[in-house]
Protein backbone atom coordinates (compact mmCIF):
# COMPACT_ATOMS: atom_id res chain seq x y z
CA UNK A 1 -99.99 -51.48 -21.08
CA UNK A 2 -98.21 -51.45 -24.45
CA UNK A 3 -94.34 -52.92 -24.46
CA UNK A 4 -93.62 -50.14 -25.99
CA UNK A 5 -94.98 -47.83 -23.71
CA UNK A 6 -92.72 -47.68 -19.94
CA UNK A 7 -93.67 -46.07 -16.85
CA UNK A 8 -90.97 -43.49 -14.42
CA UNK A 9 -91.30 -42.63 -11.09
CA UNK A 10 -90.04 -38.98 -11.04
CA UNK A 11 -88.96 -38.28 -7.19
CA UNK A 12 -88.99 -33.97 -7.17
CA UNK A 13 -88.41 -32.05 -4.05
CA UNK A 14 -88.81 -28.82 -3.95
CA UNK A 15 -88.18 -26.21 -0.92
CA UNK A 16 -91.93 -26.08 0.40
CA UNK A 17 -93.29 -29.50 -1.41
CA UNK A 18 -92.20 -33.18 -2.54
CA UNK A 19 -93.92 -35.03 -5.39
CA UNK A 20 -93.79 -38.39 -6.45
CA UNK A 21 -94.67 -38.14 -10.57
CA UNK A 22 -95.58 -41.09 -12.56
CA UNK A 23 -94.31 -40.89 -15.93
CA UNK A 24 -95.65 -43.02 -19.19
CA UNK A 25 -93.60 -42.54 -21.88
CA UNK A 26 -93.94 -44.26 -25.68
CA UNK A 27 -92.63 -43.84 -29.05
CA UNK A 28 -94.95 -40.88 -29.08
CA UNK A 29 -96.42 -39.99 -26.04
CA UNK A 30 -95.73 -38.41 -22.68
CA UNK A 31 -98.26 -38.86 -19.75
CA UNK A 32 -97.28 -37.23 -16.04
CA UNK A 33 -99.77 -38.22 -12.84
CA UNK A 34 -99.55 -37.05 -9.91
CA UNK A 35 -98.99 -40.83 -7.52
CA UNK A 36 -98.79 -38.55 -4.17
CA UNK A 37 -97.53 -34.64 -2.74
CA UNK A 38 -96.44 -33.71 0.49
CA UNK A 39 -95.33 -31.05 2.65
CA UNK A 40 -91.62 -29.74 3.03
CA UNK A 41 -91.58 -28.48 6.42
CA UNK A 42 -88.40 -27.14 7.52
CA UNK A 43 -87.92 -26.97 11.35
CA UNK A 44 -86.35 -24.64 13.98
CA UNK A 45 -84.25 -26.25 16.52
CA UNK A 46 -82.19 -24.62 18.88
CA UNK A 47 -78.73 -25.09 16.91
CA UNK A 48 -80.71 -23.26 13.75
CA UNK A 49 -82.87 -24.08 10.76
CA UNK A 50 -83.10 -27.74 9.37
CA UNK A 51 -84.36 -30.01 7.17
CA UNK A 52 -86.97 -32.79 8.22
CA UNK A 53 -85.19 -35.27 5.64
CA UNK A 54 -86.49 -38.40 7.44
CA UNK A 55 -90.16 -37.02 7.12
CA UNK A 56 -88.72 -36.70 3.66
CA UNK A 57 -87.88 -39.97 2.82
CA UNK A 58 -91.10 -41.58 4.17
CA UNK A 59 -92.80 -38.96 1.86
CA UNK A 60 -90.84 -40.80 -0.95
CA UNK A 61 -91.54 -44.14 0.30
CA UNK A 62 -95.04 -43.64 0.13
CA UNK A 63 -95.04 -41.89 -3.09
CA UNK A 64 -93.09 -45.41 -4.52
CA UNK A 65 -95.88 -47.26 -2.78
CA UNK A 66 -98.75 -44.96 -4.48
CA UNK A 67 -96.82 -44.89 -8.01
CA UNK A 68 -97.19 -48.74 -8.54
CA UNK A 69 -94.94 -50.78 -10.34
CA UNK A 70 -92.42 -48.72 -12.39
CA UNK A 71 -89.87 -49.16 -14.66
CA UNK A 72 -87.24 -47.16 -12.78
CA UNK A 73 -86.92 -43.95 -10.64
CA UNK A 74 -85.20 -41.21 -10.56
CA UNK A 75 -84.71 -38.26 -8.04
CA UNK A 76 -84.29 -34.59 -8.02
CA UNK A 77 -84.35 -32.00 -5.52
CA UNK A 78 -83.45 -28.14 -4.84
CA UNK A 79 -79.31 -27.53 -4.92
CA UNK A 80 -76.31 -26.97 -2.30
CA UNK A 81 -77.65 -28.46 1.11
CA UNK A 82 -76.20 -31.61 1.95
CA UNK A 83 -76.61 -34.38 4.82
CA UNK A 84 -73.34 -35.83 6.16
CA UNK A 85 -72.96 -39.57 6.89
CA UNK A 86 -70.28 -41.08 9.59
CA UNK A 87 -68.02 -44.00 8.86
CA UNK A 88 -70.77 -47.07 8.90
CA UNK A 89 -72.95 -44.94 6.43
CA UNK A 90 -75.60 -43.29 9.24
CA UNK A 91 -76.52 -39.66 8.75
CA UNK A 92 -75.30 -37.52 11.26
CA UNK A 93 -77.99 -35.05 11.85
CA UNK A 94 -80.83 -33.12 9.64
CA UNK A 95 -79.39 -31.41 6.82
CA UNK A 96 -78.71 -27.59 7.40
CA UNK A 97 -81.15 -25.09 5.52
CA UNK A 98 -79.35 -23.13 2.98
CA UNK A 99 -81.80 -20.21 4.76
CA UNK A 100 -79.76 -20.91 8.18
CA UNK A 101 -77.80 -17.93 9.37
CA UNK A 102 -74.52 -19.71 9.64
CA UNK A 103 -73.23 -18.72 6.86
CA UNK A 104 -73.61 -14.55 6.77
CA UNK A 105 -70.24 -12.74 6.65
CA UNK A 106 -68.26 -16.50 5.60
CA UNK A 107 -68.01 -15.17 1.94
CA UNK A 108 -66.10 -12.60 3.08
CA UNK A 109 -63.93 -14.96 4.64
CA UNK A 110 -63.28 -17.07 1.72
CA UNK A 111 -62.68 -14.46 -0.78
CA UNK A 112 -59.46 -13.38 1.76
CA UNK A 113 -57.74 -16.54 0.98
CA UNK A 114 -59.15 -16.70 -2.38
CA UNK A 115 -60.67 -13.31 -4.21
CA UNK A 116 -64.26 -13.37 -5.71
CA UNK A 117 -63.12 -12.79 -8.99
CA UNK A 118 -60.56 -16.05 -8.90
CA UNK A 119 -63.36 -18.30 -7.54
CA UNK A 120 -65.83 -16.82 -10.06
CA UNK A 121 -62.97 -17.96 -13.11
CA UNK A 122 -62.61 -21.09 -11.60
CA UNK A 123 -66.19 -22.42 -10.75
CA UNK A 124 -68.67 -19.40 -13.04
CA UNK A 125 -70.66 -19.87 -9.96
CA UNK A 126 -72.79 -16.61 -8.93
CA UNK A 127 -72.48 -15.08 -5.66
CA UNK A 128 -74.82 -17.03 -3.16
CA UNK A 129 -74.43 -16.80 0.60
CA UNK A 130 -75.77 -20.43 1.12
CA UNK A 131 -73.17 -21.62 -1.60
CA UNK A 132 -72.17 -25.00 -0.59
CA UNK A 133 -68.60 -23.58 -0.37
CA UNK A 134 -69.53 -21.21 2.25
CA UNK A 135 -71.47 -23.61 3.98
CA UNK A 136 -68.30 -25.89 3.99
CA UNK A 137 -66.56 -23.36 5.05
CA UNK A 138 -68.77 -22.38 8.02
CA UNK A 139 -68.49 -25.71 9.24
CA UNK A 140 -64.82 -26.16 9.04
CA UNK A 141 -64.49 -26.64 13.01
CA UNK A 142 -68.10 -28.55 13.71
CA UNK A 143 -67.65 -31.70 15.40
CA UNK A 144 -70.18 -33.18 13.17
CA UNK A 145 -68.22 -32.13 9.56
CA UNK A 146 -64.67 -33.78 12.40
CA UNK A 147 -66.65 -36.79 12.64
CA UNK A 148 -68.21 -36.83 8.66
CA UNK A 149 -66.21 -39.61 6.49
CA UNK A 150 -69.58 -39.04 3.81
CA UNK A 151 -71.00 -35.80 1.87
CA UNK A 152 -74.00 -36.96 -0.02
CA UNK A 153 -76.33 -33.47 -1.53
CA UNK A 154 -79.84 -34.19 -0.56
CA UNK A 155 -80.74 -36.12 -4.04
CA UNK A 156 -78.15 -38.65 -3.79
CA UNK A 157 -78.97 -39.11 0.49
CA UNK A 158 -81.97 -40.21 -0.52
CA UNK A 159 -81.00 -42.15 -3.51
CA UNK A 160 -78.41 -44.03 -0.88
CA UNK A 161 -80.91 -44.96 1.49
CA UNK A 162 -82.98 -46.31 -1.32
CA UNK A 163 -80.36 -48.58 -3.13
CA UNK A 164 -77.15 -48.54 -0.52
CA UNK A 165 -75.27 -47.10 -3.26
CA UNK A 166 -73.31 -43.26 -3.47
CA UNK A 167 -72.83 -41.13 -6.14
CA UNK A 168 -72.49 -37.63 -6.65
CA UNK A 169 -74.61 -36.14 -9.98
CA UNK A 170 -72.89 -33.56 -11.93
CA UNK A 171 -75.79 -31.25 -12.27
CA UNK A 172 -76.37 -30.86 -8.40
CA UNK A 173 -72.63 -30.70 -8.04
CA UNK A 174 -71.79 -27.92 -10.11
CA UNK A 175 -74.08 -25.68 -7.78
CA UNK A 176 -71.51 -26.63 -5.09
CA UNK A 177 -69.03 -24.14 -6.44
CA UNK A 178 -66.66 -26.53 -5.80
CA UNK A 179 -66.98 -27.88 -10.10
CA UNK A 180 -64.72 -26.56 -12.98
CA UNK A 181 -67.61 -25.76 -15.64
CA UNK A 182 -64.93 -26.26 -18.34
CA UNK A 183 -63.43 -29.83 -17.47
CA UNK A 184 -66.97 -30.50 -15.52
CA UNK A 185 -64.55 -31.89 -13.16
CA UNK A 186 -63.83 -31.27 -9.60
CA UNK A 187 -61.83 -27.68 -9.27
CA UNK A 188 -58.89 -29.42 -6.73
CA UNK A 189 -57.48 -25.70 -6.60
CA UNK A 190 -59.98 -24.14 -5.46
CA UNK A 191 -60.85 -27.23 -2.67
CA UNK A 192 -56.78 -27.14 -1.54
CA UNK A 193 -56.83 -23.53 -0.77
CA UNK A 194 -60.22 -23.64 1.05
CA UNK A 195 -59.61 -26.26 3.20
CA UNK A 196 -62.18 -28.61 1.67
CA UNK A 197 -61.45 -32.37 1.52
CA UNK A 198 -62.97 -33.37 -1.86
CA UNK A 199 -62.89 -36.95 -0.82
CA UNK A 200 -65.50 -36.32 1.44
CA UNK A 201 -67.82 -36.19 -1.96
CA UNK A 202 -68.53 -39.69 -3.64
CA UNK A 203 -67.29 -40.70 -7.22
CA UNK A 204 -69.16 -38.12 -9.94
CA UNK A 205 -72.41 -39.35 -11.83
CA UNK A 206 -73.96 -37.90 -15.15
CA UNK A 207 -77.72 -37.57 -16.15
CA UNK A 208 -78.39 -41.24 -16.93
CA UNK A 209 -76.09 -43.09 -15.07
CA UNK A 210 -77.20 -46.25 -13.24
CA UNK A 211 -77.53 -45.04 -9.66
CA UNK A 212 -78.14 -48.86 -7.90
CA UNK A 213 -81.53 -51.13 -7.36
CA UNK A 214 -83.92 -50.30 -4.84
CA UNK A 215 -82.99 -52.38 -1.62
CA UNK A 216 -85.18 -55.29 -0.51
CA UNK A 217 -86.17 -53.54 2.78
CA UNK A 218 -87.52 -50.64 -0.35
CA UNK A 219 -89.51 -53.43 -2.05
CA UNK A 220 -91.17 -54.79 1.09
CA UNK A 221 -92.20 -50.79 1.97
CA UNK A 222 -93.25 -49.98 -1.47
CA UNK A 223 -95.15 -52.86 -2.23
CA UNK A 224 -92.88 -52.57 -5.70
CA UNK A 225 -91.22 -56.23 -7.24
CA UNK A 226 -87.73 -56.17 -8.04
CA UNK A 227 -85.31 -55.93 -9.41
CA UNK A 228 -86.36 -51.63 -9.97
CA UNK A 229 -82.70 -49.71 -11.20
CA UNK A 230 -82.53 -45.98 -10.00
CA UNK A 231 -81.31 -43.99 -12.28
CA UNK A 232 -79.40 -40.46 -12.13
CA UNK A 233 -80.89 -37.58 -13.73
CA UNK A 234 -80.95 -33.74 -13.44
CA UNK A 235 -81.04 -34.09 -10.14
CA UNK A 236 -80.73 -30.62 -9.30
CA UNK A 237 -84.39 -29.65 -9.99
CA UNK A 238 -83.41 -27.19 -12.84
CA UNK A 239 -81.12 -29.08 -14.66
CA UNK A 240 -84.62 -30.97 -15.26
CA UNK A 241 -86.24 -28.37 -15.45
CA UNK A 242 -84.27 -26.74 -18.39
CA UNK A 243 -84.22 -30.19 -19.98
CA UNK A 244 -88.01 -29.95 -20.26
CA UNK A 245 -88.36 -26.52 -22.16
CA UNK A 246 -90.00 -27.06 -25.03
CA UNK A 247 -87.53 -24.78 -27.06
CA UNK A 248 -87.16 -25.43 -30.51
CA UNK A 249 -83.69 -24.71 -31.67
CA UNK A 250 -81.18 -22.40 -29.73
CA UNK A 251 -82.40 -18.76 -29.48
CA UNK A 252 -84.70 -19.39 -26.35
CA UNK A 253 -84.83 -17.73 -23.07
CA UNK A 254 -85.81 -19.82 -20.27
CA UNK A 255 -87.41 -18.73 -16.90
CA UNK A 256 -88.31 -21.89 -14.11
CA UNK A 257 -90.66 -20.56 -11.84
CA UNK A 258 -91.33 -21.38 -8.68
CA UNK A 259 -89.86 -21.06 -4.67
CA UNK A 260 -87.13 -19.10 -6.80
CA UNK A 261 -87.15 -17.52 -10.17
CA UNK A 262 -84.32 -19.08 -12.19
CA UNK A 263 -84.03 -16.67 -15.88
CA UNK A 264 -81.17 -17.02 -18.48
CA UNK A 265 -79.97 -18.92 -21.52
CA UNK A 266 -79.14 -22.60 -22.77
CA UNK A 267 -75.15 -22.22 -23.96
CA UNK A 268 -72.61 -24.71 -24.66
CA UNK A 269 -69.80 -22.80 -22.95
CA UNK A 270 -69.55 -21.04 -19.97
CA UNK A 271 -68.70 -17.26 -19.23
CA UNK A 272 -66.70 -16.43 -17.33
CA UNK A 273 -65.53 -12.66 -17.59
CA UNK A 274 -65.37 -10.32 -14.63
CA UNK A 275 -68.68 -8.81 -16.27
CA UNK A 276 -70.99 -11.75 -16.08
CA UNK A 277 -69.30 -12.14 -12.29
CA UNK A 278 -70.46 -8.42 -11.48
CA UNK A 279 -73.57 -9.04 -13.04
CA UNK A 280 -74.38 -12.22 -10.59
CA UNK A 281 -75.00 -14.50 -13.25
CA UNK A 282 -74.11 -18.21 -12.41
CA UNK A 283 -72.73 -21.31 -14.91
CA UNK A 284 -74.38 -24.31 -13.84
CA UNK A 285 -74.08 -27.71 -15.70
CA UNK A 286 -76.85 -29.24 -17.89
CA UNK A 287 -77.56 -32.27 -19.76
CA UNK A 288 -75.49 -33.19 -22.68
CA UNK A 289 -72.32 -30.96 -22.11
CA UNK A 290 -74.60 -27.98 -22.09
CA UNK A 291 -74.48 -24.82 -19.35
CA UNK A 292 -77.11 -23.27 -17.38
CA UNK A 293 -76.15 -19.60 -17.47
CA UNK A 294 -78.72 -18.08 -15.45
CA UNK A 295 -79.68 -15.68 -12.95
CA UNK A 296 -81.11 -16.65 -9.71
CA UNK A 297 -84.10 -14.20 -8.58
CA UNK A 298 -86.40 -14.65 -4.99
CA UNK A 299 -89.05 -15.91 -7.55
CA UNK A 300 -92.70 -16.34 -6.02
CA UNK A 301 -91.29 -16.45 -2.43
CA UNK A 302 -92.04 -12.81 -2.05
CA UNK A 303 -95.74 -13.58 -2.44
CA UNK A 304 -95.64 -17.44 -0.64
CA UNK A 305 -94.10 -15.17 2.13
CA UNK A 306 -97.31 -12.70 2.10
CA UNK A 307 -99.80 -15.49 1.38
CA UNK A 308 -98.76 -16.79 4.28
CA UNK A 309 -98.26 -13.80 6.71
CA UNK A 310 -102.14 -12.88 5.47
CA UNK A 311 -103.51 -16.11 6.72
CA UNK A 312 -103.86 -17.73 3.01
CA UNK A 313 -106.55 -16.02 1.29
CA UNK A 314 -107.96 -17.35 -1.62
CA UNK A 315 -104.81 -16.93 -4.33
CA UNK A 316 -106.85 -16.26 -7.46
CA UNK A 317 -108.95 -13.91 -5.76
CA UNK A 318 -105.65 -12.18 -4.20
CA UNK A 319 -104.47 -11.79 -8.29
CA UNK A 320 -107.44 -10.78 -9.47
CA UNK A 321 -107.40 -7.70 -7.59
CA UNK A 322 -103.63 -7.11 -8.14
CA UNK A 323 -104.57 -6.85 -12.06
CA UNK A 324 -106.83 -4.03 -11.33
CA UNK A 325 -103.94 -2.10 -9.26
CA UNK A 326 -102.37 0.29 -11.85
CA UNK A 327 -99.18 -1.09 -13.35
CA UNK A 328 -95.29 -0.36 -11.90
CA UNK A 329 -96.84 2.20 -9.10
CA UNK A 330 -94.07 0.24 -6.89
CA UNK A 331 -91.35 -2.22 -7.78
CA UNK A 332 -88.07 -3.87 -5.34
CA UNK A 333 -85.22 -5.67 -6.67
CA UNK A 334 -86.52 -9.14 -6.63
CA UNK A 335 -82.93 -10.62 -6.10
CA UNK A 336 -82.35 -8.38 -3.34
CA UNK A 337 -80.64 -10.86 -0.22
CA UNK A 338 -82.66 -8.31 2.01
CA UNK A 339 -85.98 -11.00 1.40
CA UNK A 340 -84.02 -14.05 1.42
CA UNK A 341 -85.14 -15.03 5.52
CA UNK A 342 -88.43 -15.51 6.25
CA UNK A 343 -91.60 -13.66 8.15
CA UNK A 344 -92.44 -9.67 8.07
CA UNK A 345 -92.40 -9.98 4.24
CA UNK A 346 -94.89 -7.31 3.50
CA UNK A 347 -93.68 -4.80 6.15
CA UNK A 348 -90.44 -5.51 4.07
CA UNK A 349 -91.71 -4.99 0.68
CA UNK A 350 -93.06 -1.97 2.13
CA UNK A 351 -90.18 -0.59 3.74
CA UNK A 352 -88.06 -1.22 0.99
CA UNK A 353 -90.57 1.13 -1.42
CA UNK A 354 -90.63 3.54 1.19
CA UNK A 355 -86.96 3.62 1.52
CA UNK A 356 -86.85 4.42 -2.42
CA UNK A 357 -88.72 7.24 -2.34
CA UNK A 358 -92.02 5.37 -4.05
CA UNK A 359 -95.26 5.09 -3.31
CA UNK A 360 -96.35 2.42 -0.57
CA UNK A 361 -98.40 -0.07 -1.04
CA UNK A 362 -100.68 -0.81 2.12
CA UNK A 363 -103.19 -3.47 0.52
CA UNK A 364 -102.35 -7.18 -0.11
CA UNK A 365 -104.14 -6.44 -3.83
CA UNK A 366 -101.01 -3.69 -3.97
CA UNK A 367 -98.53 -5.85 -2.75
CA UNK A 368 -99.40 -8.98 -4.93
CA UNK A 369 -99.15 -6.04 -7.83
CA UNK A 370 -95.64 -4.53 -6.43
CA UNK A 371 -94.10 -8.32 -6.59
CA UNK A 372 -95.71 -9.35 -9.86
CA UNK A 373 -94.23 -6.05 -11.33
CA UNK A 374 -91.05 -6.52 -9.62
CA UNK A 375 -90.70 -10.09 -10.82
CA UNK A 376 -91.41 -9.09 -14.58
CA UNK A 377 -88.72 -6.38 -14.45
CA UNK A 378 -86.21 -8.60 -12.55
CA UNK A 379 -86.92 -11.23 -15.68
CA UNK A 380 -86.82 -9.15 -18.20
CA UNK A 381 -83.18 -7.52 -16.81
CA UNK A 382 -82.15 -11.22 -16.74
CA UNK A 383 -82.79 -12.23 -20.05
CA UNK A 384 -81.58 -8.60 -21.22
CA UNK A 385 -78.43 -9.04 -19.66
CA UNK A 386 -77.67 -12.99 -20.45
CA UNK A 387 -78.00 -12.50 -24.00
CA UNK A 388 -75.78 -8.76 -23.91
CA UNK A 389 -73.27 -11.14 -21.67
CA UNK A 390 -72.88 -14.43 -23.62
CA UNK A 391 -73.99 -12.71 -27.33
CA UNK A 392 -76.39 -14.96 -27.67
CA UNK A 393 -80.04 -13.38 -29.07
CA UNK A 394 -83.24 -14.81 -28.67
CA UNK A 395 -86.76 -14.54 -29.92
CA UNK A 396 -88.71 -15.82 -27.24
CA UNK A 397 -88.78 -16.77 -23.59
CA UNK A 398 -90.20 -19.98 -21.86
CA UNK A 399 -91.77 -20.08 -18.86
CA UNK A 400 -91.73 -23.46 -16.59
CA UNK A 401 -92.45 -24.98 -13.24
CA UNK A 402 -95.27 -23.66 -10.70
CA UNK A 403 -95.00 -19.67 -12.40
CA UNK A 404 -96.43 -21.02 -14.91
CA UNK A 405 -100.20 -21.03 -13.23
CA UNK A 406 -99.96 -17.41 -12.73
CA UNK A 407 -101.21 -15.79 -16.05
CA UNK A 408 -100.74 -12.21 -15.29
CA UNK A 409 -97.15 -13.37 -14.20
CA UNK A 410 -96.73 -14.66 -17.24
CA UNK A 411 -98.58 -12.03 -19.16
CA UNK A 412 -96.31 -9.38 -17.43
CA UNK A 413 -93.06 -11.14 -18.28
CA UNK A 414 -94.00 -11.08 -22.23
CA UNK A 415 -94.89 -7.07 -21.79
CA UNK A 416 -91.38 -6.21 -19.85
CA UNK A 417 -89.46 -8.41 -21.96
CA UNK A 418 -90.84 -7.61 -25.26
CA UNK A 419 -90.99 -11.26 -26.97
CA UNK A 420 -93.82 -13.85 -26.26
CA UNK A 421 -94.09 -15.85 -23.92
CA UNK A 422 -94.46 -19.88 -23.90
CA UNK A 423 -95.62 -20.86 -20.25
CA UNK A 424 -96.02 -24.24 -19.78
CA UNK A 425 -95.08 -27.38 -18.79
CA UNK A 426 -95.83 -26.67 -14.96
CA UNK A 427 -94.23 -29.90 -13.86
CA UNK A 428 -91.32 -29.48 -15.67
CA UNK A 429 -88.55 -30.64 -13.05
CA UNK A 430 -91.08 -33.87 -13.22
CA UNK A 431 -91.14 -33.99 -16.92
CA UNK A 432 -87.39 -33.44 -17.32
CA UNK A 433 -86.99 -36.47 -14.51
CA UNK A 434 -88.60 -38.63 -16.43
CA UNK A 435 -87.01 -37.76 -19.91
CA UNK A 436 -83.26 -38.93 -19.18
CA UNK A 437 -85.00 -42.24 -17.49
CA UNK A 438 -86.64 -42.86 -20.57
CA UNK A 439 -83.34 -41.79 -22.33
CA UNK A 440 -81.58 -44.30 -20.96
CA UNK A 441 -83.47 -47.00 -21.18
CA UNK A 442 -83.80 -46.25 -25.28
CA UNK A 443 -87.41 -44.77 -25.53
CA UNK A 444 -86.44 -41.29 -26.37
CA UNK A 445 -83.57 -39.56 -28.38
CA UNK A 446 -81.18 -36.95 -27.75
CA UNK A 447 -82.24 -33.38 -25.78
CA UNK A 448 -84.23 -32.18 -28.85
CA UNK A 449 -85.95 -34.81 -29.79
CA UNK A 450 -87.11 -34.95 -26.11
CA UNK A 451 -88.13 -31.61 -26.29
CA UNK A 452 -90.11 -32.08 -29.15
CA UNK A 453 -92.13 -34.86 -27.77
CA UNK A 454 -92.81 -32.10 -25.16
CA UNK A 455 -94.19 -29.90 -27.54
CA UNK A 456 -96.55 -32.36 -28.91
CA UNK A 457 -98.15 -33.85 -25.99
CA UNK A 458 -97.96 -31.25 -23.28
CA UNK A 459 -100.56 -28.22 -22.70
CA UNK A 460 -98.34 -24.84 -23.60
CA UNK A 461 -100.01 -21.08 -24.05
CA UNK A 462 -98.84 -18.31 -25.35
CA UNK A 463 -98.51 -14.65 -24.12
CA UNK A 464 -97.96 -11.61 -26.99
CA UNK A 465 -96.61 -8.69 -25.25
CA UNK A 466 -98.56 -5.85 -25.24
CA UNK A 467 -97.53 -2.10 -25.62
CA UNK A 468 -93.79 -0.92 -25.67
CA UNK A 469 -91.28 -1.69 -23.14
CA UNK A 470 -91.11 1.94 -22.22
CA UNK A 471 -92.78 1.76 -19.00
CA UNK A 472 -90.20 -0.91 -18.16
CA UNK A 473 -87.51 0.89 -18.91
CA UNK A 474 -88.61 3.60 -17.26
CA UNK A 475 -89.10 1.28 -13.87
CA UNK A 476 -85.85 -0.61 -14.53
CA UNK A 477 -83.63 3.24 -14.04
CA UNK A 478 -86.03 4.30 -10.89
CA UNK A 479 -85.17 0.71 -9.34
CA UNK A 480 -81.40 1.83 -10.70
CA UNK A 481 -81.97 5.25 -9.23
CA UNK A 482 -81.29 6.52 -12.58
């Protein structure tokens, strides 16, 4: 291998799958590979839904092992769960599942003491029930959070037990609403009057920090020679994913698709008015001082949810008969917290149309159809209303992550919002890993120039919309009940 060329382990969790990406980055090239995937299995115990983070870890261990010698790694994961480590540094207990029922009605709670629109000035998070606030919150009296001396979120657990060494990355941390997107500091208001002891979290870390070395008991179970530095990126999975749009210049939409559907804009300031609060719209940190003002939206767990509760048919068969259905017979509200638990997802979807007064559908071909539909219009309200909230127009949208497979997803999107379309990279969280390693260690520039690399040596297609948005706007009001 060239000198010039450097290889990345990209570490990327996501809710239902782990990955351990090889990166190969030069002066003017990008390769991803794929060293080794494996299941996320979350698991029911009798005190509620957790995750299997050990099963985790040895997924990551054997990922380093498959990867081969690397250059450095870096880790990201899916935001606000946390694992909680006693005074010698052991965890104490499998991380909670932000899909646990623990925390329904604690919002509530917390906005007596302090009122949703304060918290929303002070942290521009969005409304989530599994918040890490709330989650906090609805541990306040556990003896496990009485016994906790150690919050690590899940990224930096695992980066600990690779390299002994705690941080805190900025990225994951502002999803935490527990961050000041202005200072990109810790809000100590907002912790005081909750109750939360902010010295439970470890000292702060930015995209590109040094994170630690990977431990000699890593070497010997990798197989890897050190000394291999860790290194902190995005690593909540959308920072890096954002990172790794392809945009050129600033008036770009972005939607990373996936478990969730994740749809707004790139700004360098957050907004904070009581309209983008009432609006759900969330201000979460970025790379290089910039803010990820999105909306979150269920995203392709609707149909993961069906898939499943079908038996798993054949997924390009399943869309090919959803294109035939005609279009917007049916549509839900995609961010509706009504299909945020699991099982009975297509009695659900059906329900809720029935409930509205629209036709049902009864067929899995009409159900794919009613959640592709419903996903397009939830997009195209997102990007309507994030460029109406922060004044900030665009001319096209970008599609990344796992979404980005599903053409008539991605077809549908250009058609409700109006503008084309780039879908592509599908491993962006990956891609966006391995960017700020190679940042850091001198091989690539500043955000654009990384983004242009991206542009030249990854696969991106293009969707024209088609028609008018008139049918869309015509769906958005019935889902409105206008």
């Amino acid at each position: 291998m060239s000198a010039l060329v450097k290889s990345y382990a990209a570490v990327d969790l996501g809710a239902s799958s782990g990955r351990v990406m090889v990166g190969r980055v030069g002066p003017d090239s990008l390769e991803l590979t794929e060293a080794h995937r494996f299941a996320n299995r979350p698991v029911r115990v009798p005190e509620g839904l957790r995750w299997d983070v050990l099963a985790l870890y040895g997924g990551v261990l054997d990922g380093l092992r498959a990867a081969g010698q690397v250059d450095s790694v870096g880790l990201d994961s899916w935001a606000v769960d946390y694992g909680l480590l006693d005074a010698d540094g052991a965890l104490l207990g499998n991380p909670v599942h932000y899909r646990d029922s623990r925390t329904e009605g604690v919002a509530e709670k917390v906005w007596a003491t302090v009122p949703a629109e304060r918290l929303y000035a002070a942290t521009g998070l969005q409304y989530a029930p599994f918040n890490t606030l709330y989650q906090l919150v609805a541990a306040r009296d556990s003896a496990q959070l009485g016994a906790a001396r150690r919050l690590l979120l899940i990224p930096d657990l695992l980066s600990y037990w690779l390299t002994g060494e705690q941080g805190t990355e900025l990225t994951n941390a502002s999803t935490t609403q527990l961050i000041d997107p202005r200072t990109r500091e810790w809000s100590y208001d907002i912790a005081s009057r909750l109750g939360v002891d902010l010295g439970l979290f470890a000292p702060l870390r930015r995209p590109g920090d040094p994170a630690g070395v990977l431990r000699p008991e890593v070497l010997e179970a990798t197989g890897l020679r050190g000394p291999v530095p860790v290194t902190a990126v995005g690593s909540h999975d959308t920072a890096s994913a954002v990172a790794a749009v392809p945009a050129d210049g600033e008036r770009f939409a972005y939607i990373c698709t996936g478990t969730w559907s994740l749809a707004g804009l790139e700004l360098d300031a957050p907004v904070l008015s009581e309209e983008s609060r009432s609006a759900n719209f969330t201000n979460e940190l970025g790379l290089d001082g910039t803010v990820r003002y999105l909306r979150n939206i269920m995203g392709l767990w609707l149909l993961q949810e069906c898939v499943r509760a079908w038996g798993d048919p054949e997924l390009s068969t399943l869309l090919q008969e959803a294109a035939q259905v005609p279009a917007l017979r049916s549509v839900v509200d995609a961010g509706d917290a009504a299909f945020l638990a699991p099982g009975r997802m297509p009695e659900r979807i059906a329900d809720a149309c029935r409930a509205s007064g629209q036709p049902v559908p009864e067929t899995p071909a009409e159900i794919t159809r009613c959640i592709l539909d419903s996903l397009a219009l939830a997009h195209r309200k997102a990007v309507e209303d994030a460029q109406r909230l922060a004044g900030h127009p665009v001319d096209v949208v970008h599609v990344v992550g796992g979404g980005t497979r599903n053409a008539l997803l991605c077809q549908l999107t250009a058609d409700a919002c109006g503008l084309p379309v780039v879908a592509g990279p599908t491993e962006a969280a990956a891609l966006g890993n391995v960017l700020v390693q190679a940042r850091a260690h001198g091989l690539v520039g500043d955000l654009a120039s990384g983004r242009r690399l991206l542009t030249r040596t990854q696969p991106l297609t293009r969707y024209e919309p088609r028609g008018d948005t008139a049918p869309w706007r015509e769906a958005q009001a019935r889902l409105a009940g206008g």
